[in-house]
C-alpha atoms as a PDB file:
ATOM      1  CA  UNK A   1     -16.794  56.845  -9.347  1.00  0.00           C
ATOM      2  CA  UNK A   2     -14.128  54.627  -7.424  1.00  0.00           C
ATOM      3  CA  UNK A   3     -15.456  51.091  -6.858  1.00  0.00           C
ATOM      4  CA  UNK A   4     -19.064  52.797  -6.101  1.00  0.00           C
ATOM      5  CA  UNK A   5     -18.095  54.672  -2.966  1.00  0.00           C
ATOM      6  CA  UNK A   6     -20.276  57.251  -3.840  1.00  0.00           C
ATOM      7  CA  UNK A   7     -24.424  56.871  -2.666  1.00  0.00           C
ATOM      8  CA  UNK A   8     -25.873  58.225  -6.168  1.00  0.00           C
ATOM      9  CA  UNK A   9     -28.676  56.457  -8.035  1.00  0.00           C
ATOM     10  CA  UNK A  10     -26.696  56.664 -11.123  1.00  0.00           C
ATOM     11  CA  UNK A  11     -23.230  55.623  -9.444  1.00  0.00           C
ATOM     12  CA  UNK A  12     -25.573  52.371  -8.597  1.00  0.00           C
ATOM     13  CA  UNK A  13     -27.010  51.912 -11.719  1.00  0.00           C
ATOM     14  CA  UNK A  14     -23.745  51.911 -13.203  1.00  0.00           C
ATOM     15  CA  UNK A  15     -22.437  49.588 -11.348  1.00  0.00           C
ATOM     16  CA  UNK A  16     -25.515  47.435 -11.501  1.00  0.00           C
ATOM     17  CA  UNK A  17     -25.013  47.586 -16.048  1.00  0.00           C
ATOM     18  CA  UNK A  18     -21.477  47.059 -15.859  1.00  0.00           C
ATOM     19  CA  UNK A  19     -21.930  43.546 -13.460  1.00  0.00           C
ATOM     20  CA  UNK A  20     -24.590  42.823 -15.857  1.00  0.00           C
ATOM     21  CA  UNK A  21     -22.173  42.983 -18.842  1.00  0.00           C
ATOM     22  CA  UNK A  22     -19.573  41.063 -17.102  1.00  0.00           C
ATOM     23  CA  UNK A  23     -22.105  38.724 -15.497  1.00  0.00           C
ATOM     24  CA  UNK A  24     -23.280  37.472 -19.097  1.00  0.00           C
ATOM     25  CA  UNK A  25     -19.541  36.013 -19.895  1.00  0.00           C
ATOM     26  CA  UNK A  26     -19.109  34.649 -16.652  1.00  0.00           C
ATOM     27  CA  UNK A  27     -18.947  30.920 -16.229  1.00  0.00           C
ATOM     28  CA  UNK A  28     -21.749  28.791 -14.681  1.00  0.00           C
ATOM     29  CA  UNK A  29     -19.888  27.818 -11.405  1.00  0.00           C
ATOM     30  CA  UNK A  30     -19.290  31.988 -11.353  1.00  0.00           C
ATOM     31  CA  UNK A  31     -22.673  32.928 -11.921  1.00  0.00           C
ATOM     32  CA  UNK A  32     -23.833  30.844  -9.019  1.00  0.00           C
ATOM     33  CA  UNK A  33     -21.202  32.252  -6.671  1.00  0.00           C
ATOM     34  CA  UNK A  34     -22.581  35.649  -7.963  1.00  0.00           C
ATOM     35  CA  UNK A  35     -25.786  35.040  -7.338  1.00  0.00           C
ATOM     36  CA  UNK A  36     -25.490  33.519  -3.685  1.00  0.00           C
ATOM     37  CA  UNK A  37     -23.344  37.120  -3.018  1.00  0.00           C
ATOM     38  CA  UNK A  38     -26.001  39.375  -4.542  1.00  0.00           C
ATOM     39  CA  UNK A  39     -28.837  37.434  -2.134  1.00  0.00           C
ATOM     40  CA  UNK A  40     -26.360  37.802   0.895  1.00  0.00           C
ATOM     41  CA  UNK A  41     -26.272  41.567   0.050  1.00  0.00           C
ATOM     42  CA  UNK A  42     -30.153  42.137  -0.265  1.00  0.00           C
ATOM     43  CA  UNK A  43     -31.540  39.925   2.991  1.00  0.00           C
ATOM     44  CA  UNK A  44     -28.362  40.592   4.701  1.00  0.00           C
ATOM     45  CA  UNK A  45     -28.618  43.596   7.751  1.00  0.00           C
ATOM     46  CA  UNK A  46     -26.441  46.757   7.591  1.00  0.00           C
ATOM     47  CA  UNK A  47     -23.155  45.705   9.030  1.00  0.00           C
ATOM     48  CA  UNK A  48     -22.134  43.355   6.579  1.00  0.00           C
ATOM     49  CA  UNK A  49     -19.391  40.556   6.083  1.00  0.00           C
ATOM     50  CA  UNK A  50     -19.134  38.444   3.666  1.00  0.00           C
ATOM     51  CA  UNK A  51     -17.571  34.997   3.783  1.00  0.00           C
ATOM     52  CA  UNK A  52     -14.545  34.284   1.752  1.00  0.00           C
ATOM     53  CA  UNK A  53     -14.803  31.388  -0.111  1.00  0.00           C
ATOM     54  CA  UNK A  54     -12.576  28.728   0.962  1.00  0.00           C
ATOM     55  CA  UNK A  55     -11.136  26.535  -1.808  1.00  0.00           C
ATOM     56  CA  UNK A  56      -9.444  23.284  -0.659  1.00  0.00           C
ATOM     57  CA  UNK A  57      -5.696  23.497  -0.397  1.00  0.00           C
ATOM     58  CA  UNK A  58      -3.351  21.491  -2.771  1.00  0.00           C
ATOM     59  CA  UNK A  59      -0.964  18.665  -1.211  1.00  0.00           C
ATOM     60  CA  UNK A  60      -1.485  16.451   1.646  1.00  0.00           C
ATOM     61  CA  UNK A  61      -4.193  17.329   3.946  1.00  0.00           C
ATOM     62  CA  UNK A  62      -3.036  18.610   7.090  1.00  0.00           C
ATOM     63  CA  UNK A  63      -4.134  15.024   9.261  1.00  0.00           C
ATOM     64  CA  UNK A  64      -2.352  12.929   7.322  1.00  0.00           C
ATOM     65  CA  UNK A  65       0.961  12.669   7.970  1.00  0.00           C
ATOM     66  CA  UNK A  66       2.309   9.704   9.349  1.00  0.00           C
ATOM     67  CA  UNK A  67       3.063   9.041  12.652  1.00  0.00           C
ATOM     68  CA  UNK A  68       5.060   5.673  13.644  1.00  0.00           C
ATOM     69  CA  UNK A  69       2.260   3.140  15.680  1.00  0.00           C
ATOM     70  CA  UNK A  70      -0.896   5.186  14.594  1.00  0.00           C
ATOM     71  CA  UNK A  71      -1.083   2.930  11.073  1.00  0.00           C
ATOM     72  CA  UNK A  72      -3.706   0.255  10.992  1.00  0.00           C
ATOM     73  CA  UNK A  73      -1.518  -0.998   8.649  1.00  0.00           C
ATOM     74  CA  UNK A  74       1.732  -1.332  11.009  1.00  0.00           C
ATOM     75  CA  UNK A  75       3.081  -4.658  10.891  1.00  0.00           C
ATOM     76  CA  UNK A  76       3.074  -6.032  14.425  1.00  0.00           C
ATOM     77  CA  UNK A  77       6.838  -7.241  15.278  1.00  0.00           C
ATOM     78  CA  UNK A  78       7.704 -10.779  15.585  1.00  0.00           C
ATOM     79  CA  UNK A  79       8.582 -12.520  19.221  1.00  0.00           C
ATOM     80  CA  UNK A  80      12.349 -12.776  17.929  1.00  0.00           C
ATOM     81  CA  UNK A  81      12.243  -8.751  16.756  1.00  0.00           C
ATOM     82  CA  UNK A  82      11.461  -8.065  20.745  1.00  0.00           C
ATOM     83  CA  UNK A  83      14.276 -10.217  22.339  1.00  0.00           C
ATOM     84  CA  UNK A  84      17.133  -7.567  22.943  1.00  0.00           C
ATOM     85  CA  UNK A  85      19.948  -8.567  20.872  1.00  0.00           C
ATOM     86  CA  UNK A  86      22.666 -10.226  22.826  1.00  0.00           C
ATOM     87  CA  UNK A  87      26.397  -9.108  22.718  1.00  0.00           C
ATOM     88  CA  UNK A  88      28.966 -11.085  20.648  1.00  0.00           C
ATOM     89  CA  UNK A  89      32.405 -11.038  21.026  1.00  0.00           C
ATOM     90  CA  UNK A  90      33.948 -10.633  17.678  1.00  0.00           C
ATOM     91  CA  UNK A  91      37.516 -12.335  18.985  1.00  0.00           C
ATOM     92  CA  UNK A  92      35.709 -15.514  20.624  1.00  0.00           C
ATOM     93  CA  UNK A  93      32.706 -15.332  19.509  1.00  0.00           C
ATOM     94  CA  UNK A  94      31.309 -15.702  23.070  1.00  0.00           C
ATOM     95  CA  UNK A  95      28.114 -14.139  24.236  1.00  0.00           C
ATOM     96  CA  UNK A  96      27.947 -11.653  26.856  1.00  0.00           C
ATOM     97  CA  UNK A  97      31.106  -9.232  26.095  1.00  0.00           C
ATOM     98  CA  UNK A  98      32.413  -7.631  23.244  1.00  0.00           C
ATOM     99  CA  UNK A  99      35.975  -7.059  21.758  1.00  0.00           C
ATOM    100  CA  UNK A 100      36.504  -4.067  23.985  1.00  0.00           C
ATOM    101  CA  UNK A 101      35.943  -6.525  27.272  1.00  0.00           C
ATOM    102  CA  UNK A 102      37.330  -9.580  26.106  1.00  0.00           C
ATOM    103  CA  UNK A 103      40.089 -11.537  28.069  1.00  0.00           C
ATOM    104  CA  UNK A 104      41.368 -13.873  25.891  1.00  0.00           C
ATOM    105  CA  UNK A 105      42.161 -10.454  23.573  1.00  0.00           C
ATOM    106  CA  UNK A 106      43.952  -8.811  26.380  1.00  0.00           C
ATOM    107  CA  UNK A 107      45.613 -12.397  27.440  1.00  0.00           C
ATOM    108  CA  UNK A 108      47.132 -12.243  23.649  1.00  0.00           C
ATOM    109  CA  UNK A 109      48.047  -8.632  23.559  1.00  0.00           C
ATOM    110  CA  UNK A 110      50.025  -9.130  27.531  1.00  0.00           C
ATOM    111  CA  UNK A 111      51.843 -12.787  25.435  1.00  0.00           C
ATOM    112  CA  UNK A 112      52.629 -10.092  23.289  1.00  0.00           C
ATOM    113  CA  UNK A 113      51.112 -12.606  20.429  1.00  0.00           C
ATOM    114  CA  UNK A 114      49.087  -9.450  19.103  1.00  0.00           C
ATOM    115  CA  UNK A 115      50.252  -5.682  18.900  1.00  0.00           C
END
């Protein structure tokens, strides 16, 4: 008698005892989940399938990751955060150019002031 493959009236009413004895140390939540299986198998037709039952998954649910702008909670940026942020020379400290483009740099290195 593997798993009660075979159609006998005593292969079933084996089976049918040994649930029984298991049955009675089963937990509640079990029991239910037992019982909702045995009803499926009696009302159900021929070809059946049962449902597995799904059990919610552990970590963060799949929809919640966090994507940059979707927040309600994303801080809205400020008028000066917008403005593009002007170059600054770091010789001259004029605006507009940087070290790399700076005349009075290259006027010191052709004096030969700076190496």
């Amino acid at each position: 008698m593997d798993g009660g493959v075979n159609t006998n009236g005593s292969d079933i009413e084996s089976l049918l005892k040994k649930f029984h004895d298991k049955y009675k140390c089963m937990p509640l939540g079990q029991r239910e989940d037992s019982q909702k299986q045995i009803a499926q198998l009696i009302n159900a037709e021929i070809p059946l399938t049962l449902e597995p039952t799904i059990q919610p998954h552990k970590g963060r649910p799949s929809g919640s990751k966090k994507r940059k702008g979707d927040s309600s909670t994303t801080r809205d940026p400020s008028a000066f955060e917008i403005v593009e942020k002007a170059r600054k020379c770091s010789v001259c400290h004029h605006i507009g150019h940087n070290r790399s483009t700076c005349q009075r740099l290259k006027s010191l290195v052709d004096r030969g002031v700076l190496t």
